[in-house]
Protein backbone atom coordinates (compact mmCIF):
# COMPACT_ATOMS: atom_id res chain seq x y z
CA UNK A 1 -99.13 -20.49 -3.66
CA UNK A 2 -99.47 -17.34 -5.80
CA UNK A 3 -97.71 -13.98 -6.40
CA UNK A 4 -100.40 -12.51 -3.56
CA UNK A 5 -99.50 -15.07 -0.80
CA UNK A 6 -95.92 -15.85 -1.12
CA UNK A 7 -93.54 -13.45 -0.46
CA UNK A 8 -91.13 -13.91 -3.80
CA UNK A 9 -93.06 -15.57 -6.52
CA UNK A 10 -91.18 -16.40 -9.62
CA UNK A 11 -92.66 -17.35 -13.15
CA UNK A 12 -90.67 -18.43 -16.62
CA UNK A 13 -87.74 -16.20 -15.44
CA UNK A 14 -85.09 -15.99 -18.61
CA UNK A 15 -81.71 -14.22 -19.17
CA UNK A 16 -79.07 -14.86 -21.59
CA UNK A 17 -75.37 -13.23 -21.60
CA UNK A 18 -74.76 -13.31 -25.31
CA UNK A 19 -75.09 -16.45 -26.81
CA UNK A 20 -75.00 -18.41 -23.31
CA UNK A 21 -78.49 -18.87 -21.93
CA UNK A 22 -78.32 -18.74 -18.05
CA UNK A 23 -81.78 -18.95 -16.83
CA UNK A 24 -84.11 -20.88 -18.95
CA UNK A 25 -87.73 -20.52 -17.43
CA UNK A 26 -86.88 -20.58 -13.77
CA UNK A 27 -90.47 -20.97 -11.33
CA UNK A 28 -90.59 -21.14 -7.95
CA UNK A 29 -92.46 -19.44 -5.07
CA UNK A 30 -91.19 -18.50 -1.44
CA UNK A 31 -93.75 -18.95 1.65
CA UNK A 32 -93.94 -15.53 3.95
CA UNK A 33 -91.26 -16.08 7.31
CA UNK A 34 -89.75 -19.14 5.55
CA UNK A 35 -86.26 -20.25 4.47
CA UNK A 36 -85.95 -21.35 0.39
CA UNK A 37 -82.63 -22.82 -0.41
CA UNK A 38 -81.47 -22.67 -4.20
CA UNK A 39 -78.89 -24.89 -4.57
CA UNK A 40 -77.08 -25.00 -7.73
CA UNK A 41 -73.10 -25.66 -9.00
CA UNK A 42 -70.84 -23.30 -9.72
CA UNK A 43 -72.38 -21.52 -12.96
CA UNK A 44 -76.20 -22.59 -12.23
CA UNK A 45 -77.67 -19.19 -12.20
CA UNK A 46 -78.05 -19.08 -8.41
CA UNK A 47 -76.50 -15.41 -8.27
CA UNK A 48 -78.07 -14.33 -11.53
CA UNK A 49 -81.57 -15.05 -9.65
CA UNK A 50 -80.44 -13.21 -7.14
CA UNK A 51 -79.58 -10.43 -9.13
CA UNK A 52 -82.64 -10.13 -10.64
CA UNK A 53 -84.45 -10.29 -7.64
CA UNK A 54 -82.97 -7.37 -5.94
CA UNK A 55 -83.15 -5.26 -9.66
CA UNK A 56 -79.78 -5.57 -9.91
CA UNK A 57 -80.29 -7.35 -13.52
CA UNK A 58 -83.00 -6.86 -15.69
CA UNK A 59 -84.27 -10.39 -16.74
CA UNK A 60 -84.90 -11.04 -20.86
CA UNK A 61 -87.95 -12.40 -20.22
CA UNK A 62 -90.89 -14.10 -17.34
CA UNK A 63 -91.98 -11.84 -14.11
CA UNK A 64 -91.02 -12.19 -10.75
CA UNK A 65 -92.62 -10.37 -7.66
CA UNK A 66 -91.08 -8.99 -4.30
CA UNK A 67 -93.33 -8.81 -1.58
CA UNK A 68 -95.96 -8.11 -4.04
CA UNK A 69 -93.89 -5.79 -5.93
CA UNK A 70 -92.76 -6.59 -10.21
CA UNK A 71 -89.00 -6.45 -10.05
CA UNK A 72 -89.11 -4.96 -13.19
CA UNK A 73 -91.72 -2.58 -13.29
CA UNK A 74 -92.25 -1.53 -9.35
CA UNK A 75 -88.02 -1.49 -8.94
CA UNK A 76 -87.96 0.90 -6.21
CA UNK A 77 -90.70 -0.74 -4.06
CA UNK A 78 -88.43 -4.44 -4.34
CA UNK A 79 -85.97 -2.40 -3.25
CA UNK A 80 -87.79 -0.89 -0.33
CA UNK A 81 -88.70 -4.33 0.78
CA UNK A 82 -85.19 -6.14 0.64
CA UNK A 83 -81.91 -6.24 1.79
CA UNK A 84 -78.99 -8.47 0.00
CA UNK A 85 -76.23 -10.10 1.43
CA UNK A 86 -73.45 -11.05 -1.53
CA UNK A 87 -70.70 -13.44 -0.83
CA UNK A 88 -68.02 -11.10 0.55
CA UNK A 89 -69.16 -9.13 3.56
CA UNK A 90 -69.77 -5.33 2.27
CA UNK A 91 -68.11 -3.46 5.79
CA UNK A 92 -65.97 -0.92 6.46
CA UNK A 93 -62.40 -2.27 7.89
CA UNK A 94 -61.22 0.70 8.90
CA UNK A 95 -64.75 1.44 11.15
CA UNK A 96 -65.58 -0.17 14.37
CA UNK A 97 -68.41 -2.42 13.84
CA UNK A 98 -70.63 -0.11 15.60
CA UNK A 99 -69.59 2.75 13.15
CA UNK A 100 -70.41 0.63 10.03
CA UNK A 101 -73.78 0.38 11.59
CA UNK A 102 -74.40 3.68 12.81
CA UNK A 103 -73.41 5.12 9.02
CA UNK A 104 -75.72 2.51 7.18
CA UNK A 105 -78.71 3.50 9.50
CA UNK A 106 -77.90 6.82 8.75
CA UNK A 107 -77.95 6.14 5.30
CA UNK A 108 -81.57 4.27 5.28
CA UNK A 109 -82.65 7.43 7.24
CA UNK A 110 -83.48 5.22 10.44
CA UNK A 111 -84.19 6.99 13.80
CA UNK A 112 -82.05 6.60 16.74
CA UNK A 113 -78.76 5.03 15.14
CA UNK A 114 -77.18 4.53 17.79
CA UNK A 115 -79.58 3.09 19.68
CA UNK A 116 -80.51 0.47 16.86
CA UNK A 117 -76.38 -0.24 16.20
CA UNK A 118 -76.35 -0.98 20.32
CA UNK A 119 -79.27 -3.45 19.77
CA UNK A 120 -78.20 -5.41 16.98
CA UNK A 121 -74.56 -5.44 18.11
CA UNK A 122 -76.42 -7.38 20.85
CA UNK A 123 -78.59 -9.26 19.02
CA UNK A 124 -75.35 -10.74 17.09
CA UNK A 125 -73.20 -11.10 20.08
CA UNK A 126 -70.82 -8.41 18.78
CA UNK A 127 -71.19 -6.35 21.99
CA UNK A 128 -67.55 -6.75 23.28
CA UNK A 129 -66.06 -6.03 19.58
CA UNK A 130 -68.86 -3.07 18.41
CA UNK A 131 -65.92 -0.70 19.30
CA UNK A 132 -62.81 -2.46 17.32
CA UNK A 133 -61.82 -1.91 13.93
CA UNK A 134 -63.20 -4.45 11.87
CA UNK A 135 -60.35 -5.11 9.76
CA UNK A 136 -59.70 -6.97 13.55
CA UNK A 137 -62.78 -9.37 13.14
CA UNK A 138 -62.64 -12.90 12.49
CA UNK A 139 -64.67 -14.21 9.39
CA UNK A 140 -67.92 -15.45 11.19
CA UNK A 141 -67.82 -12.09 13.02
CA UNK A 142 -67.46 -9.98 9.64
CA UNK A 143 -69.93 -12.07 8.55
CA UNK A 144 -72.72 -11.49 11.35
CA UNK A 145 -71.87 -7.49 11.39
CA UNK A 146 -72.85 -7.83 7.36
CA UNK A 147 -75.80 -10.30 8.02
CA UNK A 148 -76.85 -7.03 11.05
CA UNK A 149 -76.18 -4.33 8.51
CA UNK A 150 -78.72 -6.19 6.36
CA UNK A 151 -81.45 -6.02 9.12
CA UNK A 152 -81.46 -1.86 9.83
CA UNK A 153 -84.96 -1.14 8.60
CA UNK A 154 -86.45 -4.12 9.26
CA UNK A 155 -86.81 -5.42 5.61
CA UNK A 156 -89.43 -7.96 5.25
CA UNK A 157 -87.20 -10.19 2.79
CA UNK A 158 -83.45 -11.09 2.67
CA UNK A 159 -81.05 -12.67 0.62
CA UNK A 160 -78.05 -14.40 1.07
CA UNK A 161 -75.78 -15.38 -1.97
CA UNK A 162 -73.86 -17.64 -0.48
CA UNK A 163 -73.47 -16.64 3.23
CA UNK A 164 -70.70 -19.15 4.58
CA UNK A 165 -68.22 -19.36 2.11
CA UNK A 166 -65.26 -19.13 2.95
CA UNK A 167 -66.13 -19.69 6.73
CA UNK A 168 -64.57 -22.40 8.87
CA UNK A 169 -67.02 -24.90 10.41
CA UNK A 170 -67.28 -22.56 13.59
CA UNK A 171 -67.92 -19.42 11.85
CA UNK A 172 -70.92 -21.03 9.88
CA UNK A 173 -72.84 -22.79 12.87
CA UNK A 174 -73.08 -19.23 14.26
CA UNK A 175 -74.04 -18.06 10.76
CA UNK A 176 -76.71 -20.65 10.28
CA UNK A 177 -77.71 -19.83 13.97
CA UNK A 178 -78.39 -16.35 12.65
CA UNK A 179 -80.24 -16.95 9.83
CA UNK A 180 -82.72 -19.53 11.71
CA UNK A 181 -83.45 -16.24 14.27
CA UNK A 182 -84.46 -14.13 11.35
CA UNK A 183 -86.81 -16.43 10.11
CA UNK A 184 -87.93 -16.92 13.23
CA UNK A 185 -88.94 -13.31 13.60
CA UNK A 186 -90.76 -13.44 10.46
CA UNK A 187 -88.28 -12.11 7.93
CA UNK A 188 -88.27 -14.25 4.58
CA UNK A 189 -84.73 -15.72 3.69
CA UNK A 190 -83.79 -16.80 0.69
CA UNK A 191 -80.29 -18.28 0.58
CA UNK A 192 -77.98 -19.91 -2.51
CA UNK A 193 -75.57 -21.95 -1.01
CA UNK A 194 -73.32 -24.50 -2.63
CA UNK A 195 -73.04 -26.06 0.81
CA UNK A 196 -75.61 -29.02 0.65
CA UNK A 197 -76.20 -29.20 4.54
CA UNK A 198 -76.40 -25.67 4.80
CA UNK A 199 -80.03 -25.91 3.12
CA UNK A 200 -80.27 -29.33 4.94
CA UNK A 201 -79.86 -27.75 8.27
CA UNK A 202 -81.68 -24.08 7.42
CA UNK A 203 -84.23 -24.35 4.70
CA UNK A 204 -88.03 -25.23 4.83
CA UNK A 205 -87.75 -26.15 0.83
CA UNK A 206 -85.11 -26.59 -1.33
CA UNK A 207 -84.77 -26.31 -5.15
CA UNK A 208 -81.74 -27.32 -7.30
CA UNK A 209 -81.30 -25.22 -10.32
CA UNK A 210 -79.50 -27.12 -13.59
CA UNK A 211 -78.37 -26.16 -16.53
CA UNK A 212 -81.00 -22.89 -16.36
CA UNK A 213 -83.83 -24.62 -15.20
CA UNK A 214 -85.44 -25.73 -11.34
CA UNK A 215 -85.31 -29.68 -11.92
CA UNK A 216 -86.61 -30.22 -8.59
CA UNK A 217 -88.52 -28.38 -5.45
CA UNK A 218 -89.51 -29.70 -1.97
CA UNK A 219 -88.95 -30.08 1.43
CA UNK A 220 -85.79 -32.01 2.53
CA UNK A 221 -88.65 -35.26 3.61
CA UNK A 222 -89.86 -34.93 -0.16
CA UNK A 223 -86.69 -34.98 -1.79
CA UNK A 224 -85.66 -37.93 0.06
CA UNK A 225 -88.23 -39.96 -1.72
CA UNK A 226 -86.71 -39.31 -4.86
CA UNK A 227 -84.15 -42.12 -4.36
CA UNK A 228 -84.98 -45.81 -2.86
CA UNK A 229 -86.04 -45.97 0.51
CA UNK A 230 -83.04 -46.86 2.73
CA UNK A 231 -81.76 -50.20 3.32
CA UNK A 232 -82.13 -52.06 6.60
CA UNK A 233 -78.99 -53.41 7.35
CA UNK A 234 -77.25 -53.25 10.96
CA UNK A 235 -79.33 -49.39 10.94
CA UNK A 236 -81.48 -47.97 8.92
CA UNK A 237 -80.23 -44.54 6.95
CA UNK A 238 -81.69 -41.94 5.01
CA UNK A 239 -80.32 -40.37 1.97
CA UNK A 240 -78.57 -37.07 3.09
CA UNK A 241 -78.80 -33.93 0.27
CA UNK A 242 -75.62 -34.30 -1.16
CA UNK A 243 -76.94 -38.25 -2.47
CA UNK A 244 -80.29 -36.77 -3.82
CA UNK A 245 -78.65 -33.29 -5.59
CA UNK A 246 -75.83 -36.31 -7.17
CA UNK A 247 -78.52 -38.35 -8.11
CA UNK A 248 -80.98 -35.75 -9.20
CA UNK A 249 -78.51 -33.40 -11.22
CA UNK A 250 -76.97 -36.77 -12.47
CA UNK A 251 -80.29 -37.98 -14.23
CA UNK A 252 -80.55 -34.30 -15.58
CA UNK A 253 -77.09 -34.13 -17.06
């Protein structure tokens, strides 16, 4: 996969803050209508990919395309193309969920509104609560109104820093349940979760970024086979996420 067929394609991507080198030469690439999972600890670099992805950050050094677009020297086409979701949903609590919409569709310049705030109040099952104040909302309900507001213009790719935090085990099943609809519509996702079976339930590949660098990239099946094939005993098991990130991060270390 190359910069012309994947939809984010990222090559030897560096930043340092000061002294502290963050990203170290970070690669990966991101299939068209697919879900990538970065997985990372606390302090990886997960967000400061993000960052530079959506132009938010200037990077010290590498390239990284958008939907075809240099984040660095086509800034306002990556922007064109993408919509970000941080960790803390970015609504209005004193609007009605169907204000917040209507104003951000008003804002990207989108025609009919109201008509597209009515559809994806729908689409997220927010029907019954588009006309109360969202400071009213539960979290997996503030969450899918920012996840919505994300989707007015249709943007081809969209990221989510760490969707579910914060989310009780409810909330995110109906988050996750969003997520697998966009992709299924064609919209590339890329999501950094600390959650390891958030990317095992969502993503079509997974990478782990440590200490700066990807040590690892693959489907869930090919990541498996990084540790011993599971032991017959009274049933056979194989190796969820969490054991392969311990064991891969923990040869790393």
């Amino acid at each position: 996969m190359n910069s012309h067929t994947s939809a984010i394609h990222v090559d030897g991507l560096r930043k340092s803050y000061g002294q502290i080198e963050v990203l170290k030469g970070v690669d990966f690439d991101v299939a068209k209508g697919s879900i990538f999972a970065l997985l990372g600890s606390n302090g990886a670099g997960k967000t400061t990919v993000v960052r530079i992805l959506s132009t938010l950050l200037r990077p010290d050094g590498g390239t990284a395309t958008v939907n075809g677009h240099d984040v660095v020297q086509q800034p306002a086409r990556v922007r064109g193309s993408i919509s970000l979701t941080g960790q803390f949903a970015a609504v209005d609590e004193i609007l009605t969920g169907r204000e917040n919409l209507i104003m951000l569709a008003r804002l990207r310049r989108v025609q009919n509104p109201q008509r597209v705030a009515d559809d994806l109040l729908a689409r997220f099952s927010l029907t019954e609560a588009g006309g109360r104040r969202v400071g009213t909302y539960s979290g997996g309900m503030r969450r899918r109104l920012d996840i919505a507001m994300s989707l007015i213009g249709d943007p081809p790719v969209i990221f989510l820093d760490e969707p579910t935090t914060g989310l009780d085990p409810e909330a995110r099943i109906e988050v996750w349940n969003e997520i697998q609809k966009l992709a299924g519509g064609g919209t590339t996702v890329l999501l950094t979760t600390q959650y390891l079976e958030e990317a095992e339930k969502l993503a079509d590949r997974i990478a782990i970024l440590h200490q700066g660098t990807i040590i690892v990239t693959g489907t869930l099946t090919d990541l498996r086979k990084l540790l011993p094939p599971a032991k017959v005993e009274y049933v056979e098991r194989q190796p969820t996420l969490e054991e392969v990130f311990l064991s891969v991060v923990g040869k790393q270390a």
